[in-house]
Structures are given as C-alpha cells and as structure tokens.
C-alpha atoms as a PDB file:
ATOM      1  CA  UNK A   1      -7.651-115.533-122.985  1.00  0.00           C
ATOM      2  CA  UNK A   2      -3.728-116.242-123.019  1.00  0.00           C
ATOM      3  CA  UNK A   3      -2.787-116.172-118.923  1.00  0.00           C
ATOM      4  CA  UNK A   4       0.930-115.774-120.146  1.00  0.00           C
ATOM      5  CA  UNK A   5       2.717-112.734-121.749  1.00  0.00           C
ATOM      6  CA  UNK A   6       3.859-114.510-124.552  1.00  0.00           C
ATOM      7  CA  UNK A   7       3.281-117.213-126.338  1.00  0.00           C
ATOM      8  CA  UNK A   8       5.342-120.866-126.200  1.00  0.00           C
ATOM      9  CA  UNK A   9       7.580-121.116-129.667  1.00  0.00           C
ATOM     10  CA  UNK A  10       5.198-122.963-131.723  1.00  0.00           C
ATOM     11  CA  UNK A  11       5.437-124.409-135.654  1.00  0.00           C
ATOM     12  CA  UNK A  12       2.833-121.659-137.584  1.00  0.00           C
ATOM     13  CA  UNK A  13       0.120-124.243-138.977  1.00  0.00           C
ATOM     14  CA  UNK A  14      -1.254-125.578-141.077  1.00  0.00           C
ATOM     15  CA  UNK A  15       0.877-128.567-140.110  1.00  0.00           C
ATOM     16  CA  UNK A  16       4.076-130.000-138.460  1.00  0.00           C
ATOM     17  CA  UNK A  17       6.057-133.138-138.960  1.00  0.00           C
ATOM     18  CA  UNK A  18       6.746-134.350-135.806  1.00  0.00           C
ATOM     19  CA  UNK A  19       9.171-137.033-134.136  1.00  0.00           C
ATOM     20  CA  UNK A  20       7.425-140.241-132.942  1.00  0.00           C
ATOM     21  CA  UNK A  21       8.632-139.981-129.550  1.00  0.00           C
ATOM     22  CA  UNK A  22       6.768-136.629-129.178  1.00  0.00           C
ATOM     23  CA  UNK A  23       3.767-137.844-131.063  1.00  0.00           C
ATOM     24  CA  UNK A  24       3.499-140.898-128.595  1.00  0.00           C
ATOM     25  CA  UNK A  25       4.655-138.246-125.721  1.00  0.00           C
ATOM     26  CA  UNK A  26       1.071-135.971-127.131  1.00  0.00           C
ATOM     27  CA  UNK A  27      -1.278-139.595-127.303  1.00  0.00           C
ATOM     28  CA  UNK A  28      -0.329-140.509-123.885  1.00  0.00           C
ATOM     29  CA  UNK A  29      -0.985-137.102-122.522  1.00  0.00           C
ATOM     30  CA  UNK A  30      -4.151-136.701-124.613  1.00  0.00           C
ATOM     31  CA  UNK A  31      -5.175-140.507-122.825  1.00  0.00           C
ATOM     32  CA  UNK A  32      -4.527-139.449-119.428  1.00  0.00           C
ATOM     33  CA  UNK A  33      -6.278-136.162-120.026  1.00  0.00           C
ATOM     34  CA  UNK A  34      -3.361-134.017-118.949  1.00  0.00           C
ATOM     35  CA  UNK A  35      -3.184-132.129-122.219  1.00  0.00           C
ATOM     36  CA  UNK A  36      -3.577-128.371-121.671  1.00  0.00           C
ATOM     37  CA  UNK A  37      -5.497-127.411-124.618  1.00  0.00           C
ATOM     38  CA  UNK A  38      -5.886-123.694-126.485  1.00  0.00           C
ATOM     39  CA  UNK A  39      -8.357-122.440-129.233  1.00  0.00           C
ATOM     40  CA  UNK A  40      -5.279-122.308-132.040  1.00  0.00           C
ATOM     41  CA  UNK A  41      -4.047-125.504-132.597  1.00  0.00           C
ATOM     42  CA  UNK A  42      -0.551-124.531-133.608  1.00  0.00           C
ATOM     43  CA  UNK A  43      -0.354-122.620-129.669  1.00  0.00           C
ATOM     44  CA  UNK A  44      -1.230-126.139-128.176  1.00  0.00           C
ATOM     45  CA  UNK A  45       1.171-128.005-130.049  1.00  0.00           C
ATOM     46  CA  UNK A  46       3.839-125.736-128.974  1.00  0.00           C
ATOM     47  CA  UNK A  47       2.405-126.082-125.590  1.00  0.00           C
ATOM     48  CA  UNK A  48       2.470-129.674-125.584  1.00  0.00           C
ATOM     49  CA  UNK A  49       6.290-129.575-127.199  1.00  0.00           C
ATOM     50  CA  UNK A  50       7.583-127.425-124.603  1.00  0.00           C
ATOM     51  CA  UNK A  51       6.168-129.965-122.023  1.00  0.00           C
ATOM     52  CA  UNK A  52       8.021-132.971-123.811  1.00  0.00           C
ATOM     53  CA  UNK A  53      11.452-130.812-123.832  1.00  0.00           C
ATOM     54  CA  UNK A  54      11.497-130.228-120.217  1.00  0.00           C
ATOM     55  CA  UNK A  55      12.987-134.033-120.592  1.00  0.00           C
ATOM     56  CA  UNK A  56      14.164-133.866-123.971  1.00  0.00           C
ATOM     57  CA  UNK A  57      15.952-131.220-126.519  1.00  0.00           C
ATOM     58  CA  UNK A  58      13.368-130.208-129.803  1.00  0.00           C
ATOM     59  CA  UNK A  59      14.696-128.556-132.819  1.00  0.00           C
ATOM     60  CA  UNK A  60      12.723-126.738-135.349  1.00  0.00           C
ATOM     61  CA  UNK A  61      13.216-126.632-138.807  1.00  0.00           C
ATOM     62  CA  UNK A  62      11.444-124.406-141.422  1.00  0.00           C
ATOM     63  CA  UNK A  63      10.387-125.549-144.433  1.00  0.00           C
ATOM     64  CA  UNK A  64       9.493-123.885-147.660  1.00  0.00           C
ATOM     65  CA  UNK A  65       7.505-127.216-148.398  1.00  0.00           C
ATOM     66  CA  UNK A  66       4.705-126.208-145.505  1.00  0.00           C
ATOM     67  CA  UNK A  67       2.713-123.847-147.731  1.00  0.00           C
ATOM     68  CA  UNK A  68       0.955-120.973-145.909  1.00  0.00           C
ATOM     69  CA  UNK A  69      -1.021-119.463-148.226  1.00  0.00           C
ATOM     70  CA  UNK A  70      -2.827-122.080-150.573  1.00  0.00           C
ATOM     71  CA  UNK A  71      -2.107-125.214-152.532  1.00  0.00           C
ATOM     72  CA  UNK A  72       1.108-125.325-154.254  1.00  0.00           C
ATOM     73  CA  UNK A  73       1.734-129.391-156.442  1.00  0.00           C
ATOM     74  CA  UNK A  74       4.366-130.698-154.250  1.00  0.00           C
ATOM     75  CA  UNK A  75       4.417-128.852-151.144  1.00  0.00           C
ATOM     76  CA  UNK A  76       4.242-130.894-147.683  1.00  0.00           C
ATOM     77  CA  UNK A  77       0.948-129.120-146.836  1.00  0.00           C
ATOM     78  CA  UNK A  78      -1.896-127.253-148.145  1.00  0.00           C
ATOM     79  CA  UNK A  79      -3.946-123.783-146.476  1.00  0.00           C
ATOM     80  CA  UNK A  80      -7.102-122.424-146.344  1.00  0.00           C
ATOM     81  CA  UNK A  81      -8.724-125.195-148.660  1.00  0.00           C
ATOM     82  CA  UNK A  82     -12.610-125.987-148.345  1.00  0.00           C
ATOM     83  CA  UNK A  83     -14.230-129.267-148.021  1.00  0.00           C
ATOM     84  CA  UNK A  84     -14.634-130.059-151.291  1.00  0.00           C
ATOM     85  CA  UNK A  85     -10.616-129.347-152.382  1.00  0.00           C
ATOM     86  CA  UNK A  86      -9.939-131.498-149.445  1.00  0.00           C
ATOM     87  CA  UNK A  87     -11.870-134.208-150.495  1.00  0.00           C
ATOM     88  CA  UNK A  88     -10.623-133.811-154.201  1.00  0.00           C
ATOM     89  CA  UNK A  89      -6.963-134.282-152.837  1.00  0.00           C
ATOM     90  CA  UNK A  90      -7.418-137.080-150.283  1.00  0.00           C
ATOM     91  CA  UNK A  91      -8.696-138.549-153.379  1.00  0.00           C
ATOM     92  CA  UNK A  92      -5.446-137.763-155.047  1.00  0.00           C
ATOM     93  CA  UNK A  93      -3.431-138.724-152.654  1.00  0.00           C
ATOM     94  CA  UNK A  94      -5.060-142.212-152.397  1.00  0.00           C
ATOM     95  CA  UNK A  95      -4.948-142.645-156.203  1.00  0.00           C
ATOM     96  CA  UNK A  96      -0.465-141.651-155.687  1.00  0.00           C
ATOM     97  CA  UNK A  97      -0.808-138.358-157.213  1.00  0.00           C
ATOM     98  CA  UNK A  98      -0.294-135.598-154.560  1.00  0.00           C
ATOM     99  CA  UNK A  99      -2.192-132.646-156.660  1.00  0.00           C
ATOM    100  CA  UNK A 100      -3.679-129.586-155.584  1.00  0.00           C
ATOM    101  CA  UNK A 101      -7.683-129.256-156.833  1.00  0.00           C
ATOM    102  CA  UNK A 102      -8.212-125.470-157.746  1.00  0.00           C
ATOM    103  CA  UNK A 103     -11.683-125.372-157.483  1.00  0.00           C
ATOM    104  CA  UNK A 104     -13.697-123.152-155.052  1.00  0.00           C
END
C-alpha cells in the first residue's frame, strides 16, 4: 500500500494543532486537488507537512494534553469516543464546559 520504505514523520492522531500558514498551505492544496492523500489520516498530514517544509522549517512538539487513549477533563483531545460521547461533548463544549461524557 505504502510505495516508500518508511513513513514521513507525522503527529500520531487523534489530532494536531497546526500553524495557519500550513493550514492555508493544506486548503489551497486540497482546492487545487494536488493533495496526495493516504488511508491514515495522521500519514497524510505528515505528507502534506513535509510538502510545506520543502519551503519552510516545521517543528514538532509533544504534548501530554493530546490524549491517546480515551477522554481525560482537560486534555487538548479526546480517542476512540463513539457518536454519542461526541455529541455529548460538542454539546459541552458549546455550553463552555470542556468535559469528557463516560458513557458507552
């Protein structure tokens, strides 16, 4: 599937705070259709970011706050959650209280 040996660095999901000049740099791409795209998400992103630093440097920072394995009350991100915890914290969220929903 992969025509490479390895793998571009990438940010493990399940999300990444990114710059505005590379999120603009991924929108345009994605418009002109010139995005090279790859069944994990977190693969194409690092695609797509070592594109952008051809032209400009990118630094990576880890986190603690990016939770990996679940929902943790203010962490930057949340894992493996269904639909219904998702909707239960968007609804959070909107009401300014950034809460994890522990139901299954």
């Amino acid at each position: 599937e992969w025509p490479e040996e390895d793998y571009p660095p990438y940010a493990n999901g399940p999300g990444y705070v990114v710059s505005s000049d590379i999120a603009n740099y991924v929108v345009s791409e994605f418009v002109s259709q010139k995005l090279r795209l790859f069944k994990m998400e977190d693969v194409s992103m690092g695609m797509w970011v070592e594109k952008f630093n051809i032209s400009q440097p990118v630094e990576y920072i880890h986190s603690f706050k990016f939770c990996q394995f679940g929902c943790i009350d203010g962490y930057y991100t949340a894992h493996y959650q269904s639909p219904r915890q998702m909707i239960c914290m968007w609804d959070k969220l909107q009401a300014g209280h950034a809460q994890c929903c522990n139901m299954r």
